[in-house]
N, C-alpha and C. Protein backbone atom coordinates (compact mmCIF):
# COMPACT_ATOMS: atom_id res chain seq x y z
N UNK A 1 -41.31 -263.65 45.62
CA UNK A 1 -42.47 -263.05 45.01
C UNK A 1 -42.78 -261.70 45.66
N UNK A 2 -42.76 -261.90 46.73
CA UNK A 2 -42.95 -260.26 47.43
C UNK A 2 -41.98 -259.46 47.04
N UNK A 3 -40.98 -259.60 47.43
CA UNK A 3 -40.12 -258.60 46.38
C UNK A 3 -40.25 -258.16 45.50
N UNK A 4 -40.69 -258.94 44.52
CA UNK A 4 -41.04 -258.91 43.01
C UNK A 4 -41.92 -257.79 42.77
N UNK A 5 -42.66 -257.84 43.72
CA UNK A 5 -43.95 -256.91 43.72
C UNK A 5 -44.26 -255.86 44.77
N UNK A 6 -42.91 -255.62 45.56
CA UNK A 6 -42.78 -254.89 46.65
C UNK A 6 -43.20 -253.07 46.19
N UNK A 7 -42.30 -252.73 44.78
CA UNK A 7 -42.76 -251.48 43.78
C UNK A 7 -44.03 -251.03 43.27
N UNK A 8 -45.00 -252.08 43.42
CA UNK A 8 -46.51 -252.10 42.36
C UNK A 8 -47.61 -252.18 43.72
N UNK A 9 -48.44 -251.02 43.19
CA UNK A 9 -49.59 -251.23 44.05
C UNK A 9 -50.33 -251.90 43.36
N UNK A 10 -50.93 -252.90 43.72
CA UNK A 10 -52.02 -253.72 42.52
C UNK A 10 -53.27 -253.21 42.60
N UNK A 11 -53.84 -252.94 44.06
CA UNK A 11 -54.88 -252.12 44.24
C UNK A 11 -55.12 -250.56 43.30
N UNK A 12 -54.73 -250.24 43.18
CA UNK A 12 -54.57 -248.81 42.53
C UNK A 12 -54.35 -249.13 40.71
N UNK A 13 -53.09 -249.81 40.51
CA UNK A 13 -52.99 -250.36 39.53
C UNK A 13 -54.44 -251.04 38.83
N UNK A 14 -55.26 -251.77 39.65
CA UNK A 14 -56.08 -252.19 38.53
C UNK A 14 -57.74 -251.56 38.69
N UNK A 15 -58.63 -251.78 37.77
CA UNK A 15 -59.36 -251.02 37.97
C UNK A 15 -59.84 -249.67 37.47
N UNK A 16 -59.89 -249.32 36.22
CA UNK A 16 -60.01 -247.89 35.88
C UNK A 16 -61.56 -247.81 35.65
N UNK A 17 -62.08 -246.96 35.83
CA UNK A 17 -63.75 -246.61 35.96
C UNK A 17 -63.94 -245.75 35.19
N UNK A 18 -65.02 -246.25 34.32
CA UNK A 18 -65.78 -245.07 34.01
C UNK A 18 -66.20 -242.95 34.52
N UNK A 19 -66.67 -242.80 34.00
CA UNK A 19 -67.21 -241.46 34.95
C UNK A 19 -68.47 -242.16 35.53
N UNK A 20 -69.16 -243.09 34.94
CA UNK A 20 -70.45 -243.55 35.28
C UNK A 20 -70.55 -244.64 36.30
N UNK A 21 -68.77 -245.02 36.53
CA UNK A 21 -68.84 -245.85 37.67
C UNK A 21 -68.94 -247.64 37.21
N UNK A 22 -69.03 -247.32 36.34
CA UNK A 22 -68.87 -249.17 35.08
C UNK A 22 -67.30 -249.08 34.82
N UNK A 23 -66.55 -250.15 35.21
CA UNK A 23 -65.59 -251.05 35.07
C UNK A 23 -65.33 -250.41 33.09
N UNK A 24 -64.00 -249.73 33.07
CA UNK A 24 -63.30 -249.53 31.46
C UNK A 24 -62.49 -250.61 31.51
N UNK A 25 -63.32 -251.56 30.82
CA UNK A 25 -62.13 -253.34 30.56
C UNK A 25 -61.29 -252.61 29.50
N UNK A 26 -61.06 -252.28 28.54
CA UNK A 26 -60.39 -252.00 28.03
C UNK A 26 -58.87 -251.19 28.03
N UNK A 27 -59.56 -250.34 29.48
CA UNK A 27 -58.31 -249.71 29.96
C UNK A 27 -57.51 -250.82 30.96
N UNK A 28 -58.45 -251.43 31.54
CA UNK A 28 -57.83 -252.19 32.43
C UNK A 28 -56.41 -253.06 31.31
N UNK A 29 -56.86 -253.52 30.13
CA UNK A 29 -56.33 -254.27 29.10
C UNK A 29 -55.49 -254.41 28.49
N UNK A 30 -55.08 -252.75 28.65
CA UNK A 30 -54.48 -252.46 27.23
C UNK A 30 -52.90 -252.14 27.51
N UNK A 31 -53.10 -252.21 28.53
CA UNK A 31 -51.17 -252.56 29.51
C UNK A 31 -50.81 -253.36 30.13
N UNK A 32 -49.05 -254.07 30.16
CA UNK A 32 -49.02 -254.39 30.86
C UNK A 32 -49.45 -254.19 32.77
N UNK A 33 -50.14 -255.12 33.24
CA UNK A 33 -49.94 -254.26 34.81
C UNK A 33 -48.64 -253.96 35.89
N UNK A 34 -47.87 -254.65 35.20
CA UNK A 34 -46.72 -254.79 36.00
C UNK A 34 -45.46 -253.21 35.87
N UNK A 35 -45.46 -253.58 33.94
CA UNK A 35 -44.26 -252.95 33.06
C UNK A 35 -45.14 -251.95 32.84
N UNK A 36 -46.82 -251.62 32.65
CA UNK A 36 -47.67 -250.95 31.67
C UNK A 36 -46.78 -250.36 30.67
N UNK A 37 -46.45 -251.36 29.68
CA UNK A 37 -45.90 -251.17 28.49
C UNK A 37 -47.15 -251.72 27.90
N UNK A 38 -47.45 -251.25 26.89
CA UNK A 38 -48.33 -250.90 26.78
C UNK A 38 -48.95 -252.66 25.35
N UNK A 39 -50.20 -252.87 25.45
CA UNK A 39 -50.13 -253.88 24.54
C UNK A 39 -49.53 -254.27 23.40
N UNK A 40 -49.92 -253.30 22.14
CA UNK A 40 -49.26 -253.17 20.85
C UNK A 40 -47.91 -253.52 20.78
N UNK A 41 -47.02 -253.01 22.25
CA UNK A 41 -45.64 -253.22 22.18
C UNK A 41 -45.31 -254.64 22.59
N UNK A 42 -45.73 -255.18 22.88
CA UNK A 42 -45.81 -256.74 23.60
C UNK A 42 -46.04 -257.56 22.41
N UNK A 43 -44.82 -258.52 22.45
CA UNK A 43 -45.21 -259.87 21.64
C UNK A 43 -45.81 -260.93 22.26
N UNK A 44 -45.91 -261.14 23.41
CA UNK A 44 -46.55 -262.24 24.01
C UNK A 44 -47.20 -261.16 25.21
N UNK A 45 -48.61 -261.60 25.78
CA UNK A 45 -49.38 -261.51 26.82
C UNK A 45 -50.35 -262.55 27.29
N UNK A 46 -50.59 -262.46 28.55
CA UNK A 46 -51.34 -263.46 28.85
C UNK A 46 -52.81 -262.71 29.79
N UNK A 47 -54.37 -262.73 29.19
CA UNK A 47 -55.16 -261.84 29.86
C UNK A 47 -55.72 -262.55 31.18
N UNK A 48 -56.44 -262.24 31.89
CA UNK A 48 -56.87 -262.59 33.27
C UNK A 48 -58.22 -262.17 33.64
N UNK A 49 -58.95 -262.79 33.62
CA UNK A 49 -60.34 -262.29 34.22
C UNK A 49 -61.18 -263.65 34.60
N UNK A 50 -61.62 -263.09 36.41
CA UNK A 50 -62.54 -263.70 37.07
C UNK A 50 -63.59 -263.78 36.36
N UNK A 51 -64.74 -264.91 36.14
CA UNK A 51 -65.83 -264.96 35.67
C UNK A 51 -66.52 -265.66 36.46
N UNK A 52 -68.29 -265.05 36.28
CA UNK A 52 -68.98 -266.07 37.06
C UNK A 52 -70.19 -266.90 35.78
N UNK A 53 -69.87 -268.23 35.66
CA UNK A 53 -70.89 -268.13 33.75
C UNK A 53 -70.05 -267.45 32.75
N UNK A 54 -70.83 -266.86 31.97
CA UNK A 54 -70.41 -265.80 31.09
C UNK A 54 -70.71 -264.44 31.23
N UNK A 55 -70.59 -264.07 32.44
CA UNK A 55 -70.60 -263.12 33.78
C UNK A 55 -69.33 -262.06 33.50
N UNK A 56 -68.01 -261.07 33.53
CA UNK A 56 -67.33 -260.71 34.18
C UNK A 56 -67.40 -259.87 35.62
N UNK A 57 -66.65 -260.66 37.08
CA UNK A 57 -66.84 -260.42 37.81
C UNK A 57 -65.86 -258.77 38.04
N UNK A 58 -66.49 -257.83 37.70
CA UNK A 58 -66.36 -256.31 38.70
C UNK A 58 -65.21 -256.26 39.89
N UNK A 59 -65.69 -256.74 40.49
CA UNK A 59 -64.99 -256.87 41.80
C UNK A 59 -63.54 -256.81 42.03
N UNK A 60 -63.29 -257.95 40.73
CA UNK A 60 -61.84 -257.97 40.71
C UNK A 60 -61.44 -257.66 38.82
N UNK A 61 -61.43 -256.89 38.93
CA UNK A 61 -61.05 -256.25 37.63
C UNK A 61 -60.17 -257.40 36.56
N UNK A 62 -60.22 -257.27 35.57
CA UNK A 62 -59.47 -257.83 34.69
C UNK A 62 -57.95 -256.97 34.19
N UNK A 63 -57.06 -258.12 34.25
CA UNK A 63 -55.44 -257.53 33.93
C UNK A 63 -55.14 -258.48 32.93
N UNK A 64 -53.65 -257.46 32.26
CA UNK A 64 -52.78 -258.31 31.61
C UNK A 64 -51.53 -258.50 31.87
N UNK A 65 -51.21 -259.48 31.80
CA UNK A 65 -49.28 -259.63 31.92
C UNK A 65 -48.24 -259.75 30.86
N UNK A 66 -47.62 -259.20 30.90
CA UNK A 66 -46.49 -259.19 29.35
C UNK A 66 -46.06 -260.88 29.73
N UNK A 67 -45.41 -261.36 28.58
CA UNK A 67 -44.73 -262.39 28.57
C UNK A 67 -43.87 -262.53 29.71
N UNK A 68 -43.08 -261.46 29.38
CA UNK A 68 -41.67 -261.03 29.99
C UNK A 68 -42.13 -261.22 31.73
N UNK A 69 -42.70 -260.92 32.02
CA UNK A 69 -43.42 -260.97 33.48
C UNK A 69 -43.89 -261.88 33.34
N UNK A 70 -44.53 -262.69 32.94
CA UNK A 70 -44.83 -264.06 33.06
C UNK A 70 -43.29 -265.27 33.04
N UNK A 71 -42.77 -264.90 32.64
CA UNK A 71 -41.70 -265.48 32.56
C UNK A 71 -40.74 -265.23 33.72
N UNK A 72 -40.75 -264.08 34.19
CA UNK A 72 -39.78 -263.73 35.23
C UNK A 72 -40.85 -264.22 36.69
N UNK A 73 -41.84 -264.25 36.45
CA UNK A 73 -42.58 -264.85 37.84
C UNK A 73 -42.80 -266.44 37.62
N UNK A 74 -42.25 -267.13 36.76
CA UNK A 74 -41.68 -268.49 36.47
C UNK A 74 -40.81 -268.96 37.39
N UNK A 75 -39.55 -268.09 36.85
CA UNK A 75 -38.40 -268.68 37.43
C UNK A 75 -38.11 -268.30 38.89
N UNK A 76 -39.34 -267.74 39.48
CA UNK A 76 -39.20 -267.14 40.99
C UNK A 76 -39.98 -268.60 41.57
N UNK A 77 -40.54 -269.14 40.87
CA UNK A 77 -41.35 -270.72 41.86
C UNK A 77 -40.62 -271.78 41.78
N UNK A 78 -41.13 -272.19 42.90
CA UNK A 78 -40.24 -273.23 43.47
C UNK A 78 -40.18 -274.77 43.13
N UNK A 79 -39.96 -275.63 43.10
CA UNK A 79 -39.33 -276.57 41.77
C UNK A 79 -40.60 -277.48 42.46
N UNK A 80 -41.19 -277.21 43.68
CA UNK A 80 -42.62 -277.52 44.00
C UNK A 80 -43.68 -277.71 43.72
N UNK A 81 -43.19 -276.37 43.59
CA UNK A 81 -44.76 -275.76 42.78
C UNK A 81 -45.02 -276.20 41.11
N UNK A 82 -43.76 -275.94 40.80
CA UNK A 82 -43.70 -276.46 39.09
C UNK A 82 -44.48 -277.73 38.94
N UNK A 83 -43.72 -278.17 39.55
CA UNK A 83 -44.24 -279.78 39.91
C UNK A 83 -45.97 -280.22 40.06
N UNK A 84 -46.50 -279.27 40.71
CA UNK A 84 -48.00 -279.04 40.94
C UNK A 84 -48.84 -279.18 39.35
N UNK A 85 -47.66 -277.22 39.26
CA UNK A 85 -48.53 -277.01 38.13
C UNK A 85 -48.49 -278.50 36.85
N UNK A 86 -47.43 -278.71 36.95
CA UNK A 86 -47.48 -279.72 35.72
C UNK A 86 -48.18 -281.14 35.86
N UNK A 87 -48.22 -281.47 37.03
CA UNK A 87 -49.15 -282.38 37.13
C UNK A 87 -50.41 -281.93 37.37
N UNK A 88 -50.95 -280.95 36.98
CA UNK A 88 -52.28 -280.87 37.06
C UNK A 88 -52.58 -280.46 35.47
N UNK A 89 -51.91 -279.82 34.58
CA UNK A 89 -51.94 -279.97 33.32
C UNK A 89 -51.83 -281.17 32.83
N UNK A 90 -51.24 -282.50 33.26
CA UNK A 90 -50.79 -283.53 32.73
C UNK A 90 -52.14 -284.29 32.74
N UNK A 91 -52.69 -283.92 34.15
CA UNK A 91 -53.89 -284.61 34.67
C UNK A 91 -55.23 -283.87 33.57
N UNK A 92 -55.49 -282.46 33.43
CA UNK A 92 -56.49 -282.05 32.82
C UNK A 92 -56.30 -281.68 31.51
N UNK A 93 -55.60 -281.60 30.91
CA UNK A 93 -55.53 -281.21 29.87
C UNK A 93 -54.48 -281.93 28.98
N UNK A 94 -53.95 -282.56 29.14
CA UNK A 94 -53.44 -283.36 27.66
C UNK A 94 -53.94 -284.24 27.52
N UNK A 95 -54.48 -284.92 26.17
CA UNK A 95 -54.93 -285.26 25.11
C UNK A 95 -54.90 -286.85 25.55
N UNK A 96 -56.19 -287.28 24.82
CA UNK A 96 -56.18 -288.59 25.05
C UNK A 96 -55.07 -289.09 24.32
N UNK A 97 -54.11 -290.54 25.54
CA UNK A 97 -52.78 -291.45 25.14
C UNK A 97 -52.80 -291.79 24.06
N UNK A 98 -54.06 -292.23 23.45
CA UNK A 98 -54.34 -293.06 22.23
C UNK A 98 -53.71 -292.28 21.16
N UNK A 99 -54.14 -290.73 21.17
CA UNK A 99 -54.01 -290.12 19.92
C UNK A 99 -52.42 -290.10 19.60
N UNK A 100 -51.53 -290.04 20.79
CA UNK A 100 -50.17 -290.40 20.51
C UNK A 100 -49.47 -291.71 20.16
N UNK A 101 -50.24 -292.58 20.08
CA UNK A 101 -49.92 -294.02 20.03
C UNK A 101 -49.92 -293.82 18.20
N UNK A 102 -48.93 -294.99 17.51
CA UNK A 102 -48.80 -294.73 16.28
C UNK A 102 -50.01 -295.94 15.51
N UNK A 103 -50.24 -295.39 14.28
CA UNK A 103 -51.57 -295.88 13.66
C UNK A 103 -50.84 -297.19 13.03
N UNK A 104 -51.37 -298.34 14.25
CA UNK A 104 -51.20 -299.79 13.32
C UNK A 104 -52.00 -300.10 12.09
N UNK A 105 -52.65 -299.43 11.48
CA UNK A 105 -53.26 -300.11 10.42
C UNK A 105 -52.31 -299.25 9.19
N UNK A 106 -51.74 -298.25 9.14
CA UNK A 106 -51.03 -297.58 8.34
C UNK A 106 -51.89 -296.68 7.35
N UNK A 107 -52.98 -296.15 8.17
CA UNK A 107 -54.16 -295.76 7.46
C UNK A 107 -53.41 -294.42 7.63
N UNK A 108 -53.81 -293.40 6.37
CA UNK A 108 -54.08 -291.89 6.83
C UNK A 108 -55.09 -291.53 7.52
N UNK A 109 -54.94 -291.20 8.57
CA UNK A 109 -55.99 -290.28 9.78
C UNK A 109 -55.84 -288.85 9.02
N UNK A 110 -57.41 -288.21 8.73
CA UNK A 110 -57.18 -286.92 8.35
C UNK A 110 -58.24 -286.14 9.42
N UNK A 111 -57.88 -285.24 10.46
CA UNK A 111 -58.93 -284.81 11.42
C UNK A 111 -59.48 -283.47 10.38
């Protein structure tokens, strides 16, 4: 991972200000931070922003990541970590067992 990111200042990189000194989310947004290729050109991105509530926290600016960088900082973790992440998705977020279980009554379920 350090390697990865040995080229990119992130500090500098994120963060673009106003003249008035207010946080431009939009600039922050509208590139990759890594590639800053730029959104429009991107088929997949993934956005990022600290919140406090329905707050955005300043402090740490909001970024985006191309796919492509999301994907290449994938295959840099360690079969560990994968492991983490997926059991904690497994744990919070998939769907109650039931709904995968098949309908003994042979009813149409229409959600």
């Amino acid at each position: 991972m350090e390697a990865y990111f040995k080229n990119t200042d992130l500090g500098k990189a994120r963060g673009t200000y106003l003249s008035d000194g207010t946080l431009d989310v939009g600039a922050c947004m509208d590139h990759c931070l890594i590639t800053k290729t730029s959104i429009h050109d991107l088929k997949e991105y993934h956005l990022h922003a600290y919140c406090m509530g329905n707050q955005l926290f300043n402090q740490i600016p909001p970024y985006l990541i191309s796919g492509e960088v999301n994907d290449e900082l994938f295959s840099l973790l360690s079969n560990e970590t994968i492991d983490f992440y997926n059991d904690f998705f497994t744990k919070h977020f998939s769907p109650d067992p039931n709904i995968l279980e098949p309908n003994p009554t042979g009813r149409i379920i229409i959600f």
